[in-house]
PDB file of N, CA and C in Angstrom:
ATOM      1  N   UNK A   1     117.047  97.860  85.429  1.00  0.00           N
ATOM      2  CA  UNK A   1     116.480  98.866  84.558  1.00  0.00           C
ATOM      3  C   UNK A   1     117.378 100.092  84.616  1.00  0.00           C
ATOM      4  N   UNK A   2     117.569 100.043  83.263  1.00  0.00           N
ATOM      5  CA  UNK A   2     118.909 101.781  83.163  1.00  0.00           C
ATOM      6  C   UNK A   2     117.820 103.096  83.851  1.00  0.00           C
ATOM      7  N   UNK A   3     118.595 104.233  84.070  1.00  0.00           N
ATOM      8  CA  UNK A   3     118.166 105.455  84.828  1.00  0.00           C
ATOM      9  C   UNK A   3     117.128 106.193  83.633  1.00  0.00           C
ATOM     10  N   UNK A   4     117.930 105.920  81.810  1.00  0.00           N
ATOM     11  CA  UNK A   4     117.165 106.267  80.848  1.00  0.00           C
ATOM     12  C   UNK A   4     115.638 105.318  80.780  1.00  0.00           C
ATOM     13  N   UNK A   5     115.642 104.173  80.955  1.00  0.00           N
ATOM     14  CA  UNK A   5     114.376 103.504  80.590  1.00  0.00           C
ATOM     15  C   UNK A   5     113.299 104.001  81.610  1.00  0.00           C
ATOM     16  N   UNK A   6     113.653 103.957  83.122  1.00  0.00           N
ATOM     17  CA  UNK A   6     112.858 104.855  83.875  1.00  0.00           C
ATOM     18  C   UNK A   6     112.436 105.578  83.465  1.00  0.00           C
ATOM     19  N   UNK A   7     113.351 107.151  83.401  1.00  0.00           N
ATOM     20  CA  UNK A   7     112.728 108.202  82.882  1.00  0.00           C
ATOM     21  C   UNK A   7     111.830 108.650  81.683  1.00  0.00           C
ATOM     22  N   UNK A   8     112.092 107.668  80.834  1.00  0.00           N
ATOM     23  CA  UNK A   8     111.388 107.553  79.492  1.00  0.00           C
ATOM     24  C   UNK A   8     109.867 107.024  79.959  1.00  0.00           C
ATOM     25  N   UNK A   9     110.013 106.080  80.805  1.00  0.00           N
ATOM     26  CA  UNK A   9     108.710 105.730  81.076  1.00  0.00           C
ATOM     27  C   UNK A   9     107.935 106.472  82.232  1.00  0.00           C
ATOM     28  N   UNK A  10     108.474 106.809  82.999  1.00  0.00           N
ATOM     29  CA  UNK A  10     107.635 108.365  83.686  1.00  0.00           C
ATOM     30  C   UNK A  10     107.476 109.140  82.806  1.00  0.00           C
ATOM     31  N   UNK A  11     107.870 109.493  81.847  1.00  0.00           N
ATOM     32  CA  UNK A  11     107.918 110.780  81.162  1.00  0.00           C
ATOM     33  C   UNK A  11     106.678 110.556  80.281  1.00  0.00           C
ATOM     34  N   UNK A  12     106.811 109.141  79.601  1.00  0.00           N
ATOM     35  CA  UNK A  12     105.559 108.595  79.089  1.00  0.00           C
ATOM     36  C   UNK A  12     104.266 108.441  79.655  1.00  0.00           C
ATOM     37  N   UNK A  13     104.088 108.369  81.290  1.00  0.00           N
ATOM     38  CA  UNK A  13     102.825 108.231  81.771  1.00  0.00           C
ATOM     39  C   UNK A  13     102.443 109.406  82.449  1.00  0.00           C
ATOM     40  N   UNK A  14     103.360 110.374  82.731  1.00  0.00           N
ATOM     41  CA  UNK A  14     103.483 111.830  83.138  1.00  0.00           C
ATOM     42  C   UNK A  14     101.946 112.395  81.935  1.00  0.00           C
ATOM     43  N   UNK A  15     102.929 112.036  80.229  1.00  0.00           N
ATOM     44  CA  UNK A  15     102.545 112.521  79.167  1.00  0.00           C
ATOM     45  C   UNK A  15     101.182 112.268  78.951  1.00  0.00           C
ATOM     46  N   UNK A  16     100.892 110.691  79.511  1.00  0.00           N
ATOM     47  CA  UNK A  16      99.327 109.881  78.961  1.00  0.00           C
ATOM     48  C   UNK A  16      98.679 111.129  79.623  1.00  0.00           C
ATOM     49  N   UNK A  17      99.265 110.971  80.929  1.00  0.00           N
ATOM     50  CA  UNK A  17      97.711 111.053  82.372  1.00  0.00           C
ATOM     51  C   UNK A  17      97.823 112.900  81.734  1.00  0.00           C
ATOM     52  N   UNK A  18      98.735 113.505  81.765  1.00  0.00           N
ATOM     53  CA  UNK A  18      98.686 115.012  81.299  1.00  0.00           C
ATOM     54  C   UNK A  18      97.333 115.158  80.157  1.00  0.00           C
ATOM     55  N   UNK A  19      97.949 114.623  79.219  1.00  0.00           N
ATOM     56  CA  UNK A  19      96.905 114.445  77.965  1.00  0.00           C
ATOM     57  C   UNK A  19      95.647 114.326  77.956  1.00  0.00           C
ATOM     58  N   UNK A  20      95.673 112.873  78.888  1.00  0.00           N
ATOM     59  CA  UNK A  20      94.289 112.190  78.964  1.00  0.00           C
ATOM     60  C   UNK A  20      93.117 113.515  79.844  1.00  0.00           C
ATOM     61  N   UNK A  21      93.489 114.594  80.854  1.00  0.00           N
ATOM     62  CA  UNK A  21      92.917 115.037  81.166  1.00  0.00           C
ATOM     63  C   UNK A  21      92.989 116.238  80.785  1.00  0.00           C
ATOM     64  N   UNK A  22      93.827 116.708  80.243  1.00  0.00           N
ATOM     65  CA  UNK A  22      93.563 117.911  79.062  1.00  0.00           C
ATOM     66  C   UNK A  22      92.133 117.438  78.195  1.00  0.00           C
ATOM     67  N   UNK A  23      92.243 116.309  77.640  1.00  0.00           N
ATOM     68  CA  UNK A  23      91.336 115.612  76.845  1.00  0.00           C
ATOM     69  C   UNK A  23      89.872 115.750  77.956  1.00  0.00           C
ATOM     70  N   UNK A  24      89.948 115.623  78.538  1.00  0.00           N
ATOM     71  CA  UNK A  24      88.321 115.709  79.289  1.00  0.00           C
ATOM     72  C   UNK A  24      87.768 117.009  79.355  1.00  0.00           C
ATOM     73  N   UNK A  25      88.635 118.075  80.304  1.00  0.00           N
ATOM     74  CA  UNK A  25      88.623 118.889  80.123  1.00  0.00           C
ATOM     75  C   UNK A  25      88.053 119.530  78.234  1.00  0.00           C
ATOM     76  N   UNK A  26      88.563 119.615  77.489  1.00  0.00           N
ATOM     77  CA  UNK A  26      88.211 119.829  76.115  1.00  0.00           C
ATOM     78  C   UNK A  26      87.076 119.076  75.843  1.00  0.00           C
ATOM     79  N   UNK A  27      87.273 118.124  76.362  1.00  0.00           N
ATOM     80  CA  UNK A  27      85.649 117.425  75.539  1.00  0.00           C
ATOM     81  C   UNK A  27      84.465 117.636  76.541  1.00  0.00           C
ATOM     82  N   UNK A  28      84.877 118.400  77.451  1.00  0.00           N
ATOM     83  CA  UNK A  28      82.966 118.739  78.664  1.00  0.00           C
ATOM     84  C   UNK A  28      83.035 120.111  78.081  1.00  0.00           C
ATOM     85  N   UNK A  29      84.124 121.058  77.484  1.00  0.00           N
ATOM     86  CA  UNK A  29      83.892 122.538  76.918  1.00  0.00           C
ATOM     87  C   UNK A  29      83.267 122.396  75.389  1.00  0.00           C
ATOM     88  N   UNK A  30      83.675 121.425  74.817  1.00  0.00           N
ATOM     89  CA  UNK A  30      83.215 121.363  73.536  1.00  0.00           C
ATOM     90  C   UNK A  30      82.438 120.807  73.228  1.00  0.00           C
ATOM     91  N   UNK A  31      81.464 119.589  73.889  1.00  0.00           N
ATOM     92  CA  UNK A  31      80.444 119.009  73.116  1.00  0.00           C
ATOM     93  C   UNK A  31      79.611 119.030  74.540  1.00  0.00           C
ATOM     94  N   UNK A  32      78.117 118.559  74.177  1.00  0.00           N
ATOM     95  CA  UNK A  32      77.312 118.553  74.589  1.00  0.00           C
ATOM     96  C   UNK A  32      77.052 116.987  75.359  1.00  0.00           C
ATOM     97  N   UNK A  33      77.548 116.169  74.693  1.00  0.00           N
ATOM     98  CA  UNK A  33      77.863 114.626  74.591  1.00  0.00           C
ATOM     99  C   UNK A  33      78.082 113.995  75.910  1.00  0.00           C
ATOM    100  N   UNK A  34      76.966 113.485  76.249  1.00  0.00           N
ATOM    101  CA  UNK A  34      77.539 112.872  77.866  1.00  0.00           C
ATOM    102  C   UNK A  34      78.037 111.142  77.533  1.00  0.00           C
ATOM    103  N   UNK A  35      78.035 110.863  76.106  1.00  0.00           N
ATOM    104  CA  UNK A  35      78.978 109.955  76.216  1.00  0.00           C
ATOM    105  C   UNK A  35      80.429 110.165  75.570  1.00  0.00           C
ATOM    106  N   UNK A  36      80.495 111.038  74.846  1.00  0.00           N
ATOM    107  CA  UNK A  36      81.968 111.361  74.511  1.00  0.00           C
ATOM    108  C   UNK A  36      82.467 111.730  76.024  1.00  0.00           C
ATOM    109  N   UNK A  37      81.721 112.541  76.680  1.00  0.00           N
ATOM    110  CA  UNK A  37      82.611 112.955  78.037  1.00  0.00           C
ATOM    111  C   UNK A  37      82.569 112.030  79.136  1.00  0.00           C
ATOM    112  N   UNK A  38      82.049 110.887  78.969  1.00  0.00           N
ATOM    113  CA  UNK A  38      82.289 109.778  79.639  1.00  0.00           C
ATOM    114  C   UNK A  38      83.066 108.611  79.483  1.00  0.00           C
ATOM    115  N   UNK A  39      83.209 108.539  78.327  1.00  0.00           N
ATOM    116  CA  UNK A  39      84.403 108.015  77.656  1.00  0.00           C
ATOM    117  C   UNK A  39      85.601 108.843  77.930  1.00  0.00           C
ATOM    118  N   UNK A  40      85.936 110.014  77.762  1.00  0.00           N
ATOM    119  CA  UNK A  40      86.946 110.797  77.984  1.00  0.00           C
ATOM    120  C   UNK A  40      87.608 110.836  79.337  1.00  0.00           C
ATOM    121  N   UNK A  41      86.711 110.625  80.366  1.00  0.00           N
ATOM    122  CA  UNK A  41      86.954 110.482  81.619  1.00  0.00           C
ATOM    123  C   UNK A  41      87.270 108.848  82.098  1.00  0.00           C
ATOM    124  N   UNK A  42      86.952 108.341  81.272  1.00  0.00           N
ATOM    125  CA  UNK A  42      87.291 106.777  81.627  1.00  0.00           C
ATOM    126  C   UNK A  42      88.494 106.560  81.547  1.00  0.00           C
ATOM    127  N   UNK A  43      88.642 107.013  79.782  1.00  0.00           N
ATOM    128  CA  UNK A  43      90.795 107.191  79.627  1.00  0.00           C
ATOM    129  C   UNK A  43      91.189 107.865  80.288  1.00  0.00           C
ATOM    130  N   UNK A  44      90.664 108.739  81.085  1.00  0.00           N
ATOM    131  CA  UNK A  44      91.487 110.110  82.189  1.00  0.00           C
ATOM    132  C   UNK A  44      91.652 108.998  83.119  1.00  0.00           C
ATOM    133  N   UNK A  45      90.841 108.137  83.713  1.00  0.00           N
ATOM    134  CA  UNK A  45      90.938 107.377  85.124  1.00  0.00           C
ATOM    135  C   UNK A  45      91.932 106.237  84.837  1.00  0.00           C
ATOM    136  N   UNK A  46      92.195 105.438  83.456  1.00  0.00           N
ATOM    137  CA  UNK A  46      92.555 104.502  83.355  1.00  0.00           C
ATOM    138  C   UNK A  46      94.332 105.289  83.192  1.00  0.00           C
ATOM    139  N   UNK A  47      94.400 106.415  82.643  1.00  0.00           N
ATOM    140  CA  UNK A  47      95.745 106.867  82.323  1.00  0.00           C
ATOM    141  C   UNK A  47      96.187 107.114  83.958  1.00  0.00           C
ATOM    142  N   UNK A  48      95.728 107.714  85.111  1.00  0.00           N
ATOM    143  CA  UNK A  48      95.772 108.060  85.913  1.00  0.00           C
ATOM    144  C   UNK A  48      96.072 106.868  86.788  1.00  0.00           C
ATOM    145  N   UNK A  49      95.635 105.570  86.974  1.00  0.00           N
ATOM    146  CA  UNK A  49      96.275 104.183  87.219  1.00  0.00           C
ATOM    147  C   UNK A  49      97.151 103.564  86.682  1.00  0.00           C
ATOM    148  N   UNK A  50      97.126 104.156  85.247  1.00  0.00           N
ATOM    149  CA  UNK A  50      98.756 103.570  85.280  1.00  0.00           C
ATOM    150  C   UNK A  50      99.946 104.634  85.232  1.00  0.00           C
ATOM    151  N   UNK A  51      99.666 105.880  85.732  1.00  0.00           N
ATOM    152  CA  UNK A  51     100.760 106.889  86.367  1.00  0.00           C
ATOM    153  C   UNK A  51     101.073 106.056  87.674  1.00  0.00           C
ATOM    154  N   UNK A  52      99.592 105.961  88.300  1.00  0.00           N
ATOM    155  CA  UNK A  52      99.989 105.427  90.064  1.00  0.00           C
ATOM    156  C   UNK A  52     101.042 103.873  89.595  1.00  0.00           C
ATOM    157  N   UNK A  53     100.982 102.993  88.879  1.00  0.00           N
ATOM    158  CA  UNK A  53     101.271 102.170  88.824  1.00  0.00           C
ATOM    159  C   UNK A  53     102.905 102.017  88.116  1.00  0.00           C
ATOM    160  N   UNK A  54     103.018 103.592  87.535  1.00  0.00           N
ATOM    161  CA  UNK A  54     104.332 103.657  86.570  1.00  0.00           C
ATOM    162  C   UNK A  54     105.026 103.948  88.325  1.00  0.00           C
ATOM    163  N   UNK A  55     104.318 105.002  88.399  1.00  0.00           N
ATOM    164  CA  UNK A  55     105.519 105.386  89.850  1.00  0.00           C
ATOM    165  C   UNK A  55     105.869 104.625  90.744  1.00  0.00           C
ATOM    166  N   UNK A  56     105.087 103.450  90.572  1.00  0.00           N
ATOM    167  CA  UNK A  56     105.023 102.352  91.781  1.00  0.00           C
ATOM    168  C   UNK A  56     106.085 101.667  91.627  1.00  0.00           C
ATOM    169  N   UNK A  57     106.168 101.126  90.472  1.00  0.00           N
ATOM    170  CA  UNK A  57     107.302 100.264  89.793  1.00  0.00           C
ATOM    171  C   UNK A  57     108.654 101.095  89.654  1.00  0.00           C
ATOM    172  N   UNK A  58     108.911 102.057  89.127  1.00  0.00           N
ATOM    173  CA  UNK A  58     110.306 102.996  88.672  1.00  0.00           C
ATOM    174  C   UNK A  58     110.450 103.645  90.736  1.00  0.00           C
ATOM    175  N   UNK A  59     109.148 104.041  91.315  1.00  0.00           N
ATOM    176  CA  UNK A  59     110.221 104.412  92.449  1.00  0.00           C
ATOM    177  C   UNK A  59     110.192 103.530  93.530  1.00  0.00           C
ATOM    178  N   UNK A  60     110.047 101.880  93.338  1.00  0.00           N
ATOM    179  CA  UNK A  60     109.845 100.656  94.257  1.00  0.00           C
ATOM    180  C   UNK A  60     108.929 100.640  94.862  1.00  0.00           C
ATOM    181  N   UNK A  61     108.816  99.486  95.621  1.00  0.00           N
ATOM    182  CA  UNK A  61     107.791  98.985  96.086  1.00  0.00           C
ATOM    183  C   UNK A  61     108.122  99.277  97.685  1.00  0.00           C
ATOM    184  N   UNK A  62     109.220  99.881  98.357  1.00  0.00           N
ATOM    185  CA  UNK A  62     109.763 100.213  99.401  1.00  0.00           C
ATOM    186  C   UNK A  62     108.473 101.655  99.782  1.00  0.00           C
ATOM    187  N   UNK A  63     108.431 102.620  98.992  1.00  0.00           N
ATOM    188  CA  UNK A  63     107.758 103.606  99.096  1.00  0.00           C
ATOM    189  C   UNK A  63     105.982 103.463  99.385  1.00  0.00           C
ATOM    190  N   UNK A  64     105.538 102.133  98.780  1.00  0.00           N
ATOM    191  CA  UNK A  64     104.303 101.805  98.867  1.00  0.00           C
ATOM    192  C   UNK A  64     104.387 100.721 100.321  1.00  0.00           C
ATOM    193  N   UNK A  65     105.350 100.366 100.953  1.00  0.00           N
ATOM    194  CA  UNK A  65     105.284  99.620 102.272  1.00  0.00           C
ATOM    195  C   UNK A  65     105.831 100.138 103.659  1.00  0.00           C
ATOM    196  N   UNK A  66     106.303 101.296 103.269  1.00  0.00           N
ATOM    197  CA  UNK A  66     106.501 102.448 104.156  1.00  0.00           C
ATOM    198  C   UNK A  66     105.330 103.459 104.567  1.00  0.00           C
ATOM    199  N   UNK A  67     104.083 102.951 103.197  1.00  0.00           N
ATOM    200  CA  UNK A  67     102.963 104.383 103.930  1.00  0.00           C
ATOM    201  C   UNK A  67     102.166 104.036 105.282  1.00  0.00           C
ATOM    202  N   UNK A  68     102.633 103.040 106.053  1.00  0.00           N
ATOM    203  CA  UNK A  68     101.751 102.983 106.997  1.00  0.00           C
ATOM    204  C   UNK A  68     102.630 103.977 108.488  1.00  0.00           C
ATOM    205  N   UNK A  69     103.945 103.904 108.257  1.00  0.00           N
ATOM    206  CA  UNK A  69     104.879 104.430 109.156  1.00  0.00           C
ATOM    207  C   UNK A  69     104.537 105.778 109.111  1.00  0.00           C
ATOM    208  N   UNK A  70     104.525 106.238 107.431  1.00  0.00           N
ATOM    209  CA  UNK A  70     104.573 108.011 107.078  1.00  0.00           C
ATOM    210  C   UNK A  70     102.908 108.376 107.569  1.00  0.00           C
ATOM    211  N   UNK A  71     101.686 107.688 107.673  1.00  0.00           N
ATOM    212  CA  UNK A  71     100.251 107.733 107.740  1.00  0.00           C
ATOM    213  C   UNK A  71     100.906 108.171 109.426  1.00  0.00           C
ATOM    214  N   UNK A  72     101.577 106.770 110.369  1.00  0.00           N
ATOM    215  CA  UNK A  72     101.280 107.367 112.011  1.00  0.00           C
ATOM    216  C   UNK A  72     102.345 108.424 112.416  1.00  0.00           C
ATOM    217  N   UNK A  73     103.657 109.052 111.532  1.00  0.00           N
ATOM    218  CA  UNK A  73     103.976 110.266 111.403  1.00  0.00           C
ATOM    219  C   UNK A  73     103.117 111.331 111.240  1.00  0.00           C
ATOM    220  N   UNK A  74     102.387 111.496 110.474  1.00  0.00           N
ATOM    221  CA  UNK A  74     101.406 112.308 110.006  1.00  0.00           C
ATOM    222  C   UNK A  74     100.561 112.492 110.886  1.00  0.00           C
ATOM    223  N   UNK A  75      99.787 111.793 111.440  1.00  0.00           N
ATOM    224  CA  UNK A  75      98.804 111.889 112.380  1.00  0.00           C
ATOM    225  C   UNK A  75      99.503 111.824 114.235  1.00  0.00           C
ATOM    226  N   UNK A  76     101.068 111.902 114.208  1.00  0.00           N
ATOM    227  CA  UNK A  76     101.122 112.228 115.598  1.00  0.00           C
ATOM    228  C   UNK A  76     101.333 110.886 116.392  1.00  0.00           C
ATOM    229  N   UNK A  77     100.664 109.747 115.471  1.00  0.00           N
ATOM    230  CA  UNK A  77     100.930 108.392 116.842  1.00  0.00           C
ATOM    231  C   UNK A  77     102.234 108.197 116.982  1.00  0.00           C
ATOM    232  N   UNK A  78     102.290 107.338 117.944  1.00  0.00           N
ATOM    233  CA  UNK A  78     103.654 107.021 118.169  1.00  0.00           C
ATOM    234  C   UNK A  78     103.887 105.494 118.084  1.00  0.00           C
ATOM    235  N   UNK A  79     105.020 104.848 117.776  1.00  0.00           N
ATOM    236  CA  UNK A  79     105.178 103.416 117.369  1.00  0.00           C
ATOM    237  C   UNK A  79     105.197 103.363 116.251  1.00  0.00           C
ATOM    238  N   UNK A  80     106.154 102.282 115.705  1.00  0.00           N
ATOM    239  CA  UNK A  80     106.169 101.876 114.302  1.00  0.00           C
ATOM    240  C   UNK A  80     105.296 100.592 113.954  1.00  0.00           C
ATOM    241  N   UNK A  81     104.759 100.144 113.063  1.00  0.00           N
ATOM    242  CA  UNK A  81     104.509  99.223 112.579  1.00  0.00           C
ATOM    243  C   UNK A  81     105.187  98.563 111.579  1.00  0.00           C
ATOM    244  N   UNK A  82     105.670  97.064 111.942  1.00  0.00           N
ATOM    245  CA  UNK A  82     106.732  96.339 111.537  1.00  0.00           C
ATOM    246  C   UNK A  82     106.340  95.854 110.413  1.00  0.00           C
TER     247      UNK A  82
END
């Protein structure tokens, strides 16, 4: 995958999940509607999984099998887990 197709596609799910919760936001100020604003929040959650899922893919799968090392950094233990 070129460095452009990446970025195009972060930039694209950056854009959804941005949107999608601008969009909630606007729709709990503007209507009264607890199903428009439940709907609105559904596309907020579903845009928001596939941000986690854009970043997963464009910055590897190395970064998602390393969080158990960076978790006993964080908290002070000592030892790695292999």
């Amino acid at each position: 995958m070129t460095k452009l197709i990446r970025q195009a596609a972060l930039f694209l799910a950056i854009l959804a999940f941005t949107g999608a919760w601008i969009g909630v936001v606007v729709t709990y100020f503007s209507t009264d509607s607890i199903a428009a604003f439940t709907v609105a929040v559904t596309i907020a959650a579903l845009a928001t999984e596939a941000l986690i899922w854009a970043l997963a893919i464009v910055g590897g799968w190395t970064l998602f099998a390393n969080r158990q090392r960076l978790w006993n950094r964080i908290a002070g233990q000592k030892g790695d887990i292999q």
